[in-house]
Every structure is written in structure tokens, then in C-alpha cells.
N, C-alpha and C. Protein backbone atom coordinates (compact mmCIF):
# COMPACT_ATOMS: atom_id res chain seq x y z
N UNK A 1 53.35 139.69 29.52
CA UNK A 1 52.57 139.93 30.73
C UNK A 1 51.12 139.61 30.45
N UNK A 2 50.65 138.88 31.68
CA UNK A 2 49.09 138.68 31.39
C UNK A 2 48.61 139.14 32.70
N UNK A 3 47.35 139.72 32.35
CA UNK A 3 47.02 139.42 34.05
C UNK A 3 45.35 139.84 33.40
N UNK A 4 44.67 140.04 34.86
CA UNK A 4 43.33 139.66 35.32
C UNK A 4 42.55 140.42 36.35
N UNK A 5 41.44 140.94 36.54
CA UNK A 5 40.75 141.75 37.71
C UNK A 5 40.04 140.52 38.24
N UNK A 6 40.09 139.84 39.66
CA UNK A 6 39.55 139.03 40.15
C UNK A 6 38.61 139.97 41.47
N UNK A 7 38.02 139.36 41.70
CA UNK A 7 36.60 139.90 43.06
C UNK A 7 36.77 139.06 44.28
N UNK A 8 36.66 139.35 45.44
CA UNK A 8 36.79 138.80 46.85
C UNK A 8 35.34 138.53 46.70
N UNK A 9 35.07 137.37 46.65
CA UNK A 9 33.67 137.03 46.58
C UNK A 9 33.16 136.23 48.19
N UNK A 10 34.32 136.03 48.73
CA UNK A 10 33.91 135.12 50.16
C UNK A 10 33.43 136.03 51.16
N UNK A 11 33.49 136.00 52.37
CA UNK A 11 32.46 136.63 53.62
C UNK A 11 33.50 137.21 54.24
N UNK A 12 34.48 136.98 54.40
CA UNK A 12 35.54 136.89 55.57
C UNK A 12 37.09 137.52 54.72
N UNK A 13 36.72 137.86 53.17
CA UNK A 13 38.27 138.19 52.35
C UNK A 13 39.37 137.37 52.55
N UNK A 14 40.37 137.67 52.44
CA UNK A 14 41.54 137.15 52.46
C UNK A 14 41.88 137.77 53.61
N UNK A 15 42.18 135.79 54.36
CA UNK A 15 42.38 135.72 55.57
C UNK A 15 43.43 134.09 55.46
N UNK A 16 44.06 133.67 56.71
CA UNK A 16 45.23 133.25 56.36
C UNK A 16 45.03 131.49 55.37
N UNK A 17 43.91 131.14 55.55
CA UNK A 17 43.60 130.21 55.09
C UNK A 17 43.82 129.93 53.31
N UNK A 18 43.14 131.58 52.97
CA UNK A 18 43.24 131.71 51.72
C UNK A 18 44.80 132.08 51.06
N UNK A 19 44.91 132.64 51.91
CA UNK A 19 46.48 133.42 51.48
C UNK A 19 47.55 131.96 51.03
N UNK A 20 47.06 131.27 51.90
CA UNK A 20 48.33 129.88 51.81
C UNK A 20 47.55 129.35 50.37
N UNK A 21 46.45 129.07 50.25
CA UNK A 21 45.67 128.78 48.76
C UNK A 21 46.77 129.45 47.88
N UNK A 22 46.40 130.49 47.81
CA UNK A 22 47.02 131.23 46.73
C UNK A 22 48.66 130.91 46.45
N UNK A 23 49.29 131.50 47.58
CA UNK A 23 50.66 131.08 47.35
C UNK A 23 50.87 129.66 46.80
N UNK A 24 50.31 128.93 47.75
CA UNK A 24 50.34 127.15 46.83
C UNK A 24 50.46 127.27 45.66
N UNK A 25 49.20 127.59 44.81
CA UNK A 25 49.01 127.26 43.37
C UNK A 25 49.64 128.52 42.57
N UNK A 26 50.39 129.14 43.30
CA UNK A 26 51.00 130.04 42.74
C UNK A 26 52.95 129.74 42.39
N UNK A 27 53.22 129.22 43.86
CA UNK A 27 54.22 128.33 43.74
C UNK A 27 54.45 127.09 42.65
N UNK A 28 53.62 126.78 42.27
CA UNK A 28 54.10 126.02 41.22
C UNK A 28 53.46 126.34 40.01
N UNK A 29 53.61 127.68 39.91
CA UNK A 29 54.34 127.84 38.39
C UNK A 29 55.62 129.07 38.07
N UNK A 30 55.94 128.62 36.91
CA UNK A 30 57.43 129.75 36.73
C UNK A 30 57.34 130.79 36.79
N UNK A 31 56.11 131.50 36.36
CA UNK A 31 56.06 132.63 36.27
C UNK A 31 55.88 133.71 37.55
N UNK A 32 56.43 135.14 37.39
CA UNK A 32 56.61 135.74 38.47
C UNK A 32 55.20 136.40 38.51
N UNK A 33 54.60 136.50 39.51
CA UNK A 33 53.08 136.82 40.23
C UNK A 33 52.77 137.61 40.70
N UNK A 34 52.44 138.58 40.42
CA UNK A 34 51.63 139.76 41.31
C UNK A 34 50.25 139.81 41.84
N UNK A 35 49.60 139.88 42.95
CA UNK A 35 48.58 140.01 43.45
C UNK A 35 48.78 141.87 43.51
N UNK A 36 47.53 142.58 42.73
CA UNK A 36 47.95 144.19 43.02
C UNK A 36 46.36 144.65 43.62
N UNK A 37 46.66 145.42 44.54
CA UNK A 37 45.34 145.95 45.65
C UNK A 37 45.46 147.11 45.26
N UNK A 38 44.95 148.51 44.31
CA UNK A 38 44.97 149.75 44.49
C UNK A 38 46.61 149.86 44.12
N UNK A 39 47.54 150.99 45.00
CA UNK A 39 48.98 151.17 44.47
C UNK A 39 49.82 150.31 45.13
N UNK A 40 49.58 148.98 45.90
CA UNK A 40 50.10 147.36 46.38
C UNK A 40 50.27 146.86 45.62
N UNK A 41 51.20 146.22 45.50
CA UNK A 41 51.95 145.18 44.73
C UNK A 41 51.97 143.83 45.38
N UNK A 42 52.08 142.79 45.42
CA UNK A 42 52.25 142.02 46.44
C UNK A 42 52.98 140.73 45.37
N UNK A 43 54.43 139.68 45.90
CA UNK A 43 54.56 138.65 45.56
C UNK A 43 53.51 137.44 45.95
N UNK A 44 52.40 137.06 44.85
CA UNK A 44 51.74 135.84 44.68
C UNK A 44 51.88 134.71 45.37
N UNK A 45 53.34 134.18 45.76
CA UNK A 45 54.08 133.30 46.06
C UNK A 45 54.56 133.72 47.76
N UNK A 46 53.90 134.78 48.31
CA UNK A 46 54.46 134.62 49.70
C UNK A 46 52.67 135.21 50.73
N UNK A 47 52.84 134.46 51.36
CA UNK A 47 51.51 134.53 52.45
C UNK A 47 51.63 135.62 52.98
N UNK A 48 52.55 136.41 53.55
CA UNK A 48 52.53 137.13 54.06
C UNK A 48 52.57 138.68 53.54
N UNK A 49 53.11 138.21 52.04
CA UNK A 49 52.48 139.69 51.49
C UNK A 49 51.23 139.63 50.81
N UNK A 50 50.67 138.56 50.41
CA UNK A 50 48.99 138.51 50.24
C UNK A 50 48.43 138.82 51.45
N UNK A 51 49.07 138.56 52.90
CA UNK A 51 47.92 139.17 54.04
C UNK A 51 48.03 140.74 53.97
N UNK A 52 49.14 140.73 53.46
CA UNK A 52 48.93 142.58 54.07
C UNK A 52 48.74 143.41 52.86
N UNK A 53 48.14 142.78 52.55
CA UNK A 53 46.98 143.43 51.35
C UNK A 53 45.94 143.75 52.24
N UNK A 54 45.17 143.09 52.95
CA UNK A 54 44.49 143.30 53.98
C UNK A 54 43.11 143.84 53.08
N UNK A 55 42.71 142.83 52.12
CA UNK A 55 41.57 142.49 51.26
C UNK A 55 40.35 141.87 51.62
N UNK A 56 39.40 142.72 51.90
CA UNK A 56 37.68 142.50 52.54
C UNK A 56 36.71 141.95 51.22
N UNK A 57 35.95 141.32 51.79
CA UNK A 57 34.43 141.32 51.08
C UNK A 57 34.39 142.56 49.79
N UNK A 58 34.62 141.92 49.00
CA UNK A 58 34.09 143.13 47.55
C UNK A 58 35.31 143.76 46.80
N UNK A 59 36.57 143.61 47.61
CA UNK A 59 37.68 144.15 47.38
C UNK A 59 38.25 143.50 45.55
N UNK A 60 38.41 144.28 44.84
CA UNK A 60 39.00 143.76 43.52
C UNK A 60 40.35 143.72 43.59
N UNK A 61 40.84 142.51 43.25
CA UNK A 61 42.59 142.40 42.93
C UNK A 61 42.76 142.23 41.76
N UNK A 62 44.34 142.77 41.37
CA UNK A 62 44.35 142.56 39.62
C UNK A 62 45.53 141.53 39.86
N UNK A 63 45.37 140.47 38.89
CA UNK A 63 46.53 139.19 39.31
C UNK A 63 47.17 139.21 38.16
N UNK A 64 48.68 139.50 37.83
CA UNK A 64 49.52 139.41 36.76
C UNK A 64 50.54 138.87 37.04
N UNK A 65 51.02 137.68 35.88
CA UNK A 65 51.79 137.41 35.90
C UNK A 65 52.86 137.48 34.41
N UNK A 66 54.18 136.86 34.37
CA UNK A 66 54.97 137.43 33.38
C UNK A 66 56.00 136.05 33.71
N UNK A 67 55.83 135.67 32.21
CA UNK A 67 56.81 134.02 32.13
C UNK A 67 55.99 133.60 31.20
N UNK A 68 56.76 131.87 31.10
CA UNK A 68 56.39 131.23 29.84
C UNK A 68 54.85 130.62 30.20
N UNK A 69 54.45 130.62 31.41
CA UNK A 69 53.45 129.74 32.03
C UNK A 69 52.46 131.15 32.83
N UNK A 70 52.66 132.24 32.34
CA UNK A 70 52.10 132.93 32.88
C UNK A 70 50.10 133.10 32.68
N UNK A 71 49.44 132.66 31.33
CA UNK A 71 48.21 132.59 31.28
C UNK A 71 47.93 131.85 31.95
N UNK A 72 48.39 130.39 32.22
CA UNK A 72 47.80 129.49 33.07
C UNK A 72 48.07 129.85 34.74
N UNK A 73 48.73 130.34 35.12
CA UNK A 73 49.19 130.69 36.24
C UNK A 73 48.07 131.71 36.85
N UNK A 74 47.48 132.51 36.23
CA UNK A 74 46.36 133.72 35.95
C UNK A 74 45.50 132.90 35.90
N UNK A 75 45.43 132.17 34.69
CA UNK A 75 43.78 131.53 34.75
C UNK A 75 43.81 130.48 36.47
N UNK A 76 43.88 129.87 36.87
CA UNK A 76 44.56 128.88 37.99
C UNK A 76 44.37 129.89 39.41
N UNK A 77 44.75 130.87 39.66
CA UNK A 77 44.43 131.60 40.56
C UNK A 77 43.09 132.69 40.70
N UNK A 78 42.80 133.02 39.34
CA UNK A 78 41.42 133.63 39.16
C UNK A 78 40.72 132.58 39.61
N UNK A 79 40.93 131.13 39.24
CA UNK A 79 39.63 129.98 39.52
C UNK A 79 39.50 130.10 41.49
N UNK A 80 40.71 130.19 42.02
CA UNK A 80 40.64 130.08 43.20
C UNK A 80 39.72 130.91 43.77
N UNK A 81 39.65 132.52 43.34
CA UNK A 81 39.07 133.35 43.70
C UNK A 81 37.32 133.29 42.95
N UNK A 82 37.26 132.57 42.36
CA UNK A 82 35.88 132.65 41.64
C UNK A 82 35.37 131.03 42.72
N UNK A 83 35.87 130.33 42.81
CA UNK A 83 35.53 129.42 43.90
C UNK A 83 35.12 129.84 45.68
N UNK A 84 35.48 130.88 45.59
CA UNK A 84 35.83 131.71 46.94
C UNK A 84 36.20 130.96 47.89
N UNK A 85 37.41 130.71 47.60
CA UNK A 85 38.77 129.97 48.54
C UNK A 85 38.18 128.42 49.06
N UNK A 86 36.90 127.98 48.49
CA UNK A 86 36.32 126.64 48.73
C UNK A 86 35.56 126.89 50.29
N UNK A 87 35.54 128.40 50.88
CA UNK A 87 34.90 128.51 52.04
C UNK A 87 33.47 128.63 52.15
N UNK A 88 32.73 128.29 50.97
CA UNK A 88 31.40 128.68 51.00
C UNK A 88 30.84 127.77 50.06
């Protein structure tokens, strides 16, 4: 298992634009993905449970994943969130 504390650094949080980001580059890799909000869990790989995280401006997520490709999978989605979803 690896994972990561990432920061909602954009204006607007995770909203559906981003959510499909994530799942994308999350979808292609093997490893299984957690996006975790507080006691939320969420599959990495589906839009619709990254929306209902329902993650604002400032909000910290911890991103873990678990597989053979799991650091890169972590590092790869932290970048997304340190880019802030390319909206700014």
C-alpha cells in the first residue's frame, strides 16, 4: 500500500470536470485506488463516487493505492491535484 495527503488547491473543488480527470488517469493503472475524505472511502476509478465526496476549496484527500503500479498511480494523481485540475 502506498498512498498520499493531496490539497484541493482549485476555486471551485471537485466538480464534474475534475472528477472525470481523476478517474481517467486512474483507470489506467492496475492498481486498486482510493480517494479517502475524513471516514469516505471512495473508488478512484468511478466519477461518481469522487463527486460524492463533495470536496471544497482547502479540503485534504488521502489517495492510496495497493498493486504492482501503485506508487506511480499515487504519484500521477497527486500531480493532477497539485496542477489544480489544469483550471487555473
Amino acid at each position: 500500500m502506498f498512498r498520499k495527503e493531496a490539497k484541493i488547491l482549485n476555486s471551485f473543488g471537485i466538480h464534474a470536470r475534475p472528477a472525470g480527470m481523476i478517474a481517467s488517469v486512474a483507470s489506467t493503472f492496475e492498481s486498486d485506488i482510493k480517494l479517502i475524505k475524513d471516514r469516505m472511502e471512495v473508488n478512484a476509478k468511478s466519477i461518481m463516487g469522487i463527486l460524492s465526496l463533495a470536496a471544497g476549496k482547502g479540503t485534504r484527500i488521502i489517495i492510496e493505492a495497493r498493486g504492482k503500479d501503485e506508487k506511480e498511480a499515487v504519484s500521477a494523481i497527486a500531480e493532477i491535484f497539485e496542477k489544480k485540475f489544469d483550471l487555473e
